[in-house]
Protein backbone atom coordinates (compact mmCIF):
# COMPACT_ATOMS: atom_id res chain seq x y z
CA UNK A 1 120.36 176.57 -70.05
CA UNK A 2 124.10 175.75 -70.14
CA UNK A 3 126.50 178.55 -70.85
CA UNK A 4 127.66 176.73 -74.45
CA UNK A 5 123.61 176.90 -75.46
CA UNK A 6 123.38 180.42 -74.38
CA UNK A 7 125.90 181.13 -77.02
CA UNK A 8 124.80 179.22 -79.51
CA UNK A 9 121.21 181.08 -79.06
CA UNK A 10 123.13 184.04 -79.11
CA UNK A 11 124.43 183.51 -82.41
CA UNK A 12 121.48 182.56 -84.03
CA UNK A 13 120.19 185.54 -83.41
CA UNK A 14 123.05 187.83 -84.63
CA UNK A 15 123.00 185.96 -87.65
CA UNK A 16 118.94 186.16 -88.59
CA UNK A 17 119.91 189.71 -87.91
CA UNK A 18 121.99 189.30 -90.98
CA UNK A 19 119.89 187.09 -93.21
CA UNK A 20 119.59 183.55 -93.55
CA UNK A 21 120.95 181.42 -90.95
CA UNK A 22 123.08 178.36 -91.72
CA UNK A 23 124.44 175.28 -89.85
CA UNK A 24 128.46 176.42 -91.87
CA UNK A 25 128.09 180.48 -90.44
CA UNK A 26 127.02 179.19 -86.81
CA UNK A 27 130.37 176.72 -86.53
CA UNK A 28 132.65 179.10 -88.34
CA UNK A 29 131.27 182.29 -85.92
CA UNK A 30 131.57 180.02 -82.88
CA UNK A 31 134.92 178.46 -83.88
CA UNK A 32 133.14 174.81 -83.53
CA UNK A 33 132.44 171.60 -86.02
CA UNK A 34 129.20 171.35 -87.83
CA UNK A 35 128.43 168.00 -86.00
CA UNK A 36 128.97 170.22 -82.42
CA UNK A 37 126.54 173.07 -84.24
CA UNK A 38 123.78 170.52 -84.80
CA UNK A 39 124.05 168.43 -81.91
CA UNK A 40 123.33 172.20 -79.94
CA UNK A 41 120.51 172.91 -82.23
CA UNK A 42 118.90 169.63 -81.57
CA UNK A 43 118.75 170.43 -77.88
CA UNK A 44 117.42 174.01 -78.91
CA UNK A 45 114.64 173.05 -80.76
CA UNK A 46 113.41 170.29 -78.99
CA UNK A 47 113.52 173.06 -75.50
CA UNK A 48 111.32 175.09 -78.39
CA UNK A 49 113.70 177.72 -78.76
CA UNK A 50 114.55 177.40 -82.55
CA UNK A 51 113.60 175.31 -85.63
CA UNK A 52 115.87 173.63 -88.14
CA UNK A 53 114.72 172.34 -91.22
CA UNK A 54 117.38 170.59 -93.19
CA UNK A 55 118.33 172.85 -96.40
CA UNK A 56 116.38 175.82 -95.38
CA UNK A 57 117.85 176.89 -92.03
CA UNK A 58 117.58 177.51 -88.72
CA UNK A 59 114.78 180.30 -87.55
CA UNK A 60 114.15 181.12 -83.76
CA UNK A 61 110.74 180.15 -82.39
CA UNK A 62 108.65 183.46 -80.58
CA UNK A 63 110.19 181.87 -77.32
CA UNK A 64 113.74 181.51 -78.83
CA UNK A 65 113.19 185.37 -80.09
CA UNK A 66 112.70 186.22 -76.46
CA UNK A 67 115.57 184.57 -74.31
CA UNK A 68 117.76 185.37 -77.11
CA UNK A 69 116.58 189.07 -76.61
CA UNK A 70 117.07 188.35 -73.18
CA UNK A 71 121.08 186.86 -73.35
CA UNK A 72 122.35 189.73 -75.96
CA UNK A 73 120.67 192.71 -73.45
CA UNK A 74 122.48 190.95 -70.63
CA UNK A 75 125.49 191.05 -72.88
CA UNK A 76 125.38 194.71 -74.26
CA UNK A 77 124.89 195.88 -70.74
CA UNK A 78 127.57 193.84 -69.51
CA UNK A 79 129.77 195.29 -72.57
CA UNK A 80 128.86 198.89 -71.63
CA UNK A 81 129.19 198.64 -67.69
CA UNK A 82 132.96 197.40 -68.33
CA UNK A 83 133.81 200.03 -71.43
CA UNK A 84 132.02 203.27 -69.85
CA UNK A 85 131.63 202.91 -66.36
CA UNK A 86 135.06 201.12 -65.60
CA UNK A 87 137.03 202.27 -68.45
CA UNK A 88 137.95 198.59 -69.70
CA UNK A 89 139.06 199.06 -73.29
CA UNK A 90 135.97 197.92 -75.79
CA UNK A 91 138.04 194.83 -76.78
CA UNK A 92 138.56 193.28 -73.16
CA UNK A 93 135.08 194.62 -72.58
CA UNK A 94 133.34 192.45 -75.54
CA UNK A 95 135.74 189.25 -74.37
CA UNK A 96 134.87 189.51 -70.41
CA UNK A 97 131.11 190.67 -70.90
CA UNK A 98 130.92 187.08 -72.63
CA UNK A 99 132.43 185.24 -69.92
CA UNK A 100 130.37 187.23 -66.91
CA UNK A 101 126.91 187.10 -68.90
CA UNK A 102 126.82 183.32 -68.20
CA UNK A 103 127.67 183.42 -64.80
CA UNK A 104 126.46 186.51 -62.32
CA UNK A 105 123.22 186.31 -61.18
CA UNK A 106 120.14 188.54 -62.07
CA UNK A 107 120.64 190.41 -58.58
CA UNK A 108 123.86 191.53 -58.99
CA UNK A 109 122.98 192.42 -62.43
CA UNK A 110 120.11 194.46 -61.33
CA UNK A 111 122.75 196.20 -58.78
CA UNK A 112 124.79 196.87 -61.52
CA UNK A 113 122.21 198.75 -63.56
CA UNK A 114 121.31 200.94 -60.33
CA UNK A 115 125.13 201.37 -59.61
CA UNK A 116 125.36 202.58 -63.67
CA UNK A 117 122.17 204.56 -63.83
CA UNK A 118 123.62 206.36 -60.47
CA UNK A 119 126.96 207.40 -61.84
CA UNK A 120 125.77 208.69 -65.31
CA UNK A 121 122.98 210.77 -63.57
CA UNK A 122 126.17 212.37 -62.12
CA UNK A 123 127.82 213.24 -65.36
């Protein structure tokens, strides 16, 4: 899955966390046109990820539910490794925990999480 459908997964989620979901709350979260937020969508729900039903909104599928659990872990962990462990202030945490999520493999992840879990057995 491409880094831009990652994030559009991503928000999705956030948003059913907030209620309804709608094509207008995606593009104006994202920064992106409506025709950009649908086009994305498409490519979701035809992977199986999500369904969008004209007028009523877009709701993640079981399988959408689970890699978007999957992407905003990765994220939050990413967030808190930068903020906590390295002392990155929250804001530059948040901006380069989005950039690294789509990028650094699931090893160096995991070696992140054993390098964390190390140092705040310490403290």
């Amino acid at each position: 899955m491409t880094q831009s459908l990652e994030d559009y997964l991503e928000m999705v989620s956030f948003l059913a966390d907030e209620g309804d979901v709608r094509i207008t709350d995606i593009a104006v979260r994202l920064g992106v046109s409506k025709p950009s937020v649908l086009t994305a969508l498409k490519t979701l729900e035809e992977q199986g990820l999500l369904e969008h039903e004209r007028y009523k909104g877009v709701t993640l599928t079981k399988q959408g539910k689970i890699r978007a659990r999957e992407i905003r872990e990765r994220h939050d962990f990413l967030t808190s490794f930068l903020r906590d462990i390295l002392g990155v202030s929250s804001a530059m945490a948040e901006q380069d925990a989005c950039k690294l999520e789509h990028i650094l493999s699931e090893e160096t992840i995991d070696k992140m999480k054993i390098l964390a879990s190390s140092i705040t057995k310490k403290h």
